[in-house]
N, C-alpha and C. Protein backbone atom coordinates (compact mmCIF):
# COMPACT_ATOMS: atom_id res chain seq x y z
N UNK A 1 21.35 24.30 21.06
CA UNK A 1 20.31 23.30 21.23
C UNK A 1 19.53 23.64 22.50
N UNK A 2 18.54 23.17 22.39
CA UNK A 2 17.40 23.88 23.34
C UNK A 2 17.03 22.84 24.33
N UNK A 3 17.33 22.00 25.41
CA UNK A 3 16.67 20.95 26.16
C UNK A 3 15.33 20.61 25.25
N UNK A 4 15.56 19.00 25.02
CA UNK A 4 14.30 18.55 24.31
C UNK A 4 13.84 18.40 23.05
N UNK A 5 14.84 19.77 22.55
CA UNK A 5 14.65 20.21 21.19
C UNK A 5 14.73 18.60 19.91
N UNK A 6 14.46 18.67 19.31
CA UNK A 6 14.51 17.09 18.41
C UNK A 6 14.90 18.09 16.87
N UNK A 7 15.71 17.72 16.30
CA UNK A 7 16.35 18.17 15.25
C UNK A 7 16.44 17.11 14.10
N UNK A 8 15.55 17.61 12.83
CA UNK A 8 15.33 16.21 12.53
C UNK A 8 16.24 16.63 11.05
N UNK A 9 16.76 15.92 9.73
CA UNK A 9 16.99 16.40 8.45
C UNK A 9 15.97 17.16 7.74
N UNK A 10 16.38 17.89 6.51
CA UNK A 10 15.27 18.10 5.65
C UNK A 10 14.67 17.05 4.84
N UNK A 11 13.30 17.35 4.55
CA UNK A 11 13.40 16.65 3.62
C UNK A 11 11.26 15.87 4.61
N UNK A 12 11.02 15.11 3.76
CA UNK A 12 9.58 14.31 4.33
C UNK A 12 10.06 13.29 4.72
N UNK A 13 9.51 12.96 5.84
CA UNK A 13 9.61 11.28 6.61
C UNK A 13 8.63 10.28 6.15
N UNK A 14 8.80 9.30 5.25
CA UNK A 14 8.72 8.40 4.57
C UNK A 14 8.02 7.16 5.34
N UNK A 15 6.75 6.54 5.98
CA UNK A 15 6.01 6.11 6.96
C UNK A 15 6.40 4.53 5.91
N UNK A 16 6.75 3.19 6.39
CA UNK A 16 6.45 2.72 6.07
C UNK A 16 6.80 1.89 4.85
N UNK A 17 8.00 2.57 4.21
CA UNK A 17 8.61 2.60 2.93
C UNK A 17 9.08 1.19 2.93
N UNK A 18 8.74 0.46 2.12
CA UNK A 18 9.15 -0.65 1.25
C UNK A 18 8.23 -1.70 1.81
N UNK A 19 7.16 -1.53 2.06
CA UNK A 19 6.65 -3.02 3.09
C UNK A 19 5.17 -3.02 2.05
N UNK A 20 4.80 -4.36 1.78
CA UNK A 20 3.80 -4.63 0.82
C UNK A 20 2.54 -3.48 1.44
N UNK A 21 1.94 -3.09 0.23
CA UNK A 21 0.67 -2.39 0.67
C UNK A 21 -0.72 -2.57 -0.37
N UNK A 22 -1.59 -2.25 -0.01
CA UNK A 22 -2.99 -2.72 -0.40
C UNK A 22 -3.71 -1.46 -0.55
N UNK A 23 -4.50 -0.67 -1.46
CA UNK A 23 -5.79 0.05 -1.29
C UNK A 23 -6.84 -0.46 -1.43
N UNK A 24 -7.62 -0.19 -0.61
CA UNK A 24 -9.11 -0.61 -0.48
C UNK A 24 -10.18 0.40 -0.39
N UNK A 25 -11.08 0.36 -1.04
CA UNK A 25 -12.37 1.29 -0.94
C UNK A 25 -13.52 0.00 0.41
N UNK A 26 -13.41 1.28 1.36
CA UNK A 26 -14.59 1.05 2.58
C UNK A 26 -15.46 2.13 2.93
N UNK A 27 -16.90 1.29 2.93
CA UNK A 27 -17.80 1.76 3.57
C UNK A 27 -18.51 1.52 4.78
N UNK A 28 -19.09 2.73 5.57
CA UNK A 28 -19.36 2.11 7.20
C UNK A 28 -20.85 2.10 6.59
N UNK A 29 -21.26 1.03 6.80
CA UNK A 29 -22.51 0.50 6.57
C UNK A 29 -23.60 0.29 7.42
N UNK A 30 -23.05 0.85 8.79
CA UNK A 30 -23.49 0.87 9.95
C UNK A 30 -24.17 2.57 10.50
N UNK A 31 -24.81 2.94 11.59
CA UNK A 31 -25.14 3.57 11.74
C UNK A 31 -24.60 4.43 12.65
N UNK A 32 -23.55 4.15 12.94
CA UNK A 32 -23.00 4.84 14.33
C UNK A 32 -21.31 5.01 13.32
N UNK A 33 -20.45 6.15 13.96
CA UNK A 33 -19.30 6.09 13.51
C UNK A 33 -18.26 4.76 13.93
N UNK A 34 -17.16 4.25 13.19
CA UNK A 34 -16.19 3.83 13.74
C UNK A 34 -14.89 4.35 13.51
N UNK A 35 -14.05 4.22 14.48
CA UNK A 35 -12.65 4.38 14.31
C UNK A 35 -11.72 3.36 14.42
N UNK A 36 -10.43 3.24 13.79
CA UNK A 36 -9.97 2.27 13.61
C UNK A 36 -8.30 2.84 13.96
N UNK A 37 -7.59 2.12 15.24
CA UNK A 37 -6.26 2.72 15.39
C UNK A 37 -5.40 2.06 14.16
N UNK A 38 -4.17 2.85 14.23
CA UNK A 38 -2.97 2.61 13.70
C UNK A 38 -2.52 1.23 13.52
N UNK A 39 -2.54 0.48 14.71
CA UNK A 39 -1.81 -1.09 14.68
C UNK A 39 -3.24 -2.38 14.38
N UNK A 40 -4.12 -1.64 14.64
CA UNK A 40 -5.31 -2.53 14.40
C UNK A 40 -5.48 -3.70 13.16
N UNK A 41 -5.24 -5.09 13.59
CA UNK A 41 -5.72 -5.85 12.39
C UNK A 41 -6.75 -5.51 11.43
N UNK A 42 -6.90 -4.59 10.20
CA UNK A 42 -8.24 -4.71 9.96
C UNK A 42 -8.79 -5.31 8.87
N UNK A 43 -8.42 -6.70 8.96
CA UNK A 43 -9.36 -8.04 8.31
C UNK A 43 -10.33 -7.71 9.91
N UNK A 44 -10.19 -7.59 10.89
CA UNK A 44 -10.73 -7.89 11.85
C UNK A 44 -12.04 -6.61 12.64
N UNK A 45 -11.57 -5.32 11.63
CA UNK A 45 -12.92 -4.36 12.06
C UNK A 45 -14.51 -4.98 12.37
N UNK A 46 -14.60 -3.90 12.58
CA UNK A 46 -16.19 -3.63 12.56
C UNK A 46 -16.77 -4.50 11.52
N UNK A 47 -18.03 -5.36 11.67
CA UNK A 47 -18.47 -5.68 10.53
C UNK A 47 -19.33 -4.88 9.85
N UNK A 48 -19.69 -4.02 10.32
CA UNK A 48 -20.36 -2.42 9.62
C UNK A 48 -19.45 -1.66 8.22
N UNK A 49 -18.00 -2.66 8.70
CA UNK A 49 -17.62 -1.63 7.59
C UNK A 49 -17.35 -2.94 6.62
N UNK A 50 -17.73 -2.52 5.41
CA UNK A 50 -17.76 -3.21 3.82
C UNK A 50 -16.37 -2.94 3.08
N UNK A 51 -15.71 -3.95 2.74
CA UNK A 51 -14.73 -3.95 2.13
C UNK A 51 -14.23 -5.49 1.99
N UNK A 52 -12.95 -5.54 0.90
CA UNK A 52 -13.02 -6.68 0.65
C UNK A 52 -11.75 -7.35 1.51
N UNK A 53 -12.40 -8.15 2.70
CA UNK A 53 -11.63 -8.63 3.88
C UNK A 53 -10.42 -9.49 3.87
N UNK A 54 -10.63 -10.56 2.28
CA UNK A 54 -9.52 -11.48 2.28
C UNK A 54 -8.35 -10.34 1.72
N UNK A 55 -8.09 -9.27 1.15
CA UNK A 55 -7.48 -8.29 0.59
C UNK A 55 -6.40 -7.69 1.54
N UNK A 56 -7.40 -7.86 2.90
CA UNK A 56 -7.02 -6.63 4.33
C UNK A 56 -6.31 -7.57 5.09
N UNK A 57 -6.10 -8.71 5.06
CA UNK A 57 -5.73 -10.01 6.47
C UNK A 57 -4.23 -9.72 6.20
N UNK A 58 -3.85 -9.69 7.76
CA UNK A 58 -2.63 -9.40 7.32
C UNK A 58 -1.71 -8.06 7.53
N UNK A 59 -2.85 -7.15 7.48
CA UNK A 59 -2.75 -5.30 7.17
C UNK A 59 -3.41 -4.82 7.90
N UNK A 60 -2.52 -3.43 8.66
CA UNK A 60 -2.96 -2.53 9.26
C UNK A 60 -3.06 -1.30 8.25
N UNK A 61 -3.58 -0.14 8.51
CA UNK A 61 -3.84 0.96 8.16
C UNK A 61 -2.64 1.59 7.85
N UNK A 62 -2.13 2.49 6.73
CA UNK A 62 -0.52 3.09 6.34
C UNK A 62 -0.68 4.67 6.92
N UNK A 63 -0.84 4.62 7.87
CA UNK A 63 -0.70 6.23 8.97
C UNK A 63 0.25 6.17 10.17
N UNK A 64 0.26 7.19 10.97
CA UNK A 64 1.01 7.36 11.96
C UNK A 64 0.87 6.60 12.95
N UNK A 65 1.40 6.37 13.74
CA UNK A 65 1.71 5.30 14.97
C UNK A 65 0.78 5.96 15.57
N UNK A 66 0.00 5.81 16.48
CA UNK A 66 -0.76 6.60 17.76
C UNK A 66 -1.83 6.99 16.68
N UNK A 67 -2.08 7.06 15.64
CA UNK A 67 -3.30 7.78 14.90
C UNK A 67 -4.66 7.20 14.74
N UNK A 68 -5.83 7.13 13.88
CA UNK A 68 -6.92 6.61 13.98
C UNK A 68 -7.54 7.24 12.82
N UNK A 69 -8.10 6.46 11.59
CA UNK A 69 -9.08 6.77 11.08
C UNK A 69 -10.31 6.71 11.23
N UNK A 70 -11.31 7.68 10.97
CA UNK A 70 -12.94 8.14 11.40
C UNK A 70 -13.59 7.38 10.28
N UNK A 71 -14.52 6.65 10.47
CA UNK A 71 -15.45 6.43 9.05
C UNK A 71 -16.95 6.58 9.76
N UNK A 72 -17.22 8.06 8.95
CA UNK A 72 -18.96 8.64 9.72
C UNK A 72 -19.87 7.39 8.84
N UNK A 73 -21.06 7.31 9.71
CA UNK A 73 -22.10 6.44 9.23
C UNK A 73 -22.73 6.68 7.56
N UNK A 74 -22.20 5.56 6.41
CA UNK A 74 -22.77 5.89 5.38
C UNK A 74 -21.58 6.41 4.32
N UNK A 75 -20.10 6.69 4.84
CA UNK A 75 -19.43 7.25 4.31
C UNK A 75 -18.16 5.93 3.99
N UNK A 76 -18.21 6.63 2.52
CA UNK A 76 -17.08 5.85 1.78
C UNK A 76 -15.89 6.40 1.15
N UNK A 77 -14.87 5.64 1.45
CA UNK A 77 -13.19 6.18 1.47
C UNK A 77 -12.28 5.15 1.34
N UNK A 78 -10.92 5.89 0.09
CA UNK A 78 -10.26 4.90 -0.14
C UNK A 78 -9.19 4.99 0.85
N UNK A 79 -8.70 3.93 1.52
CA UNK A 79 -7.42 3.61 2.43
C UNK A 79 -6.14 2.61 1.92
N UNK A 80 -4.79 3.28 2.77
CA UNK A 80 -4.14 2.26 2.27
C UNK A 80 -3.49 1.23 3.32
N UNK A 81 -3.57 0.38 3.33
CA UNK A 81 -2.97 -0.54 4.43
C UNK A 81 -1.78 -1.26 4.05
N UNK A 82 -1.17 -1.52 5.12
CA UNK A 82 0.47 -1.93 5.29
C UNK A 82 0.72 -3.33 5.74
N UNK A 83 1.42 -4.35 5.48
CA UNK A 83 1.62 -5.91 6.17
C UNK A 83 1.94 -5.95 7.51
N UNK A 84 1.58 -6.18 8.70
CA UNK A 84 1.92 -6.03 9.95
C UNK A 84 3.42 -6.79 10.06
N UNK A 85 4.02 -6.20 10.76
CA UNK A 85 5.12 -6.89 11.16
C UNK A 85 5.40 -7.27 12.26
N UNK A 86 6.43 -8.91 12.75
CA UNK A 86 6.71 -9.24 13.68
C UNK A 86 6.14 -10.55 13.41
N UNK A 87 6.42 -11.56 14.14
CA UNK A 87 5.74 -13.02 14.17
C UNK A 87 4.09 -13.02 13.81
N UNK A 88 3.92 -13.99 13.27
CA UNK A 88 2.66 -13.78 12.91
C UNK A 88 1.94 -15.42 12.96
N UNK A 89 2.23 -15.38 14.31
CA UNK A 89 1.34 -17.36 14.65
C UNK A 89 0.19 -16.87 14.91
């Protein structure tokens, strides 16, 4: 073992597995890019971006922790979002 080294099983790491999820088709309707992190509420984006919001409340984005999706001005893409977890007052 190598100091540091992280040794993980074979096999794909599974982001997310078993927690309600949603796809949504969004468009940035706006003129400038946005990005949207990992933990981000997004019922609560940009209002530039078009999608159907009562769908999203509730849900973050189904990617990596620390990550961020790009949506260039005008561009449309399907995403999948995940139920946030933890208390939710």
């Amino acid at each position: 073992m190598i100091p540091g080294e992280i040794i993980t099983q074979d096999g794909e790491i599974i982001l997310n597995a078993g927690r309600p999820s949603v796809k949504l088709s969004v468009t940035n309707a706006g003129d400038r890019p946005i990005q949207v992190g990992s933990h981000y509420h997004f019922f609560e984006t940009n209002p530039a971006l078009q999608f159907d919001r009562q769908k999203a409340r509730g849900m973050r984005l189904d990617i990596a922790a620390g990550t961020a999706v790009r949506f260039e001005p005008g561009q449309s893409r399907e995403v999948t979002l995940v139920a946030l977890m933890g208390k939710l007052d």
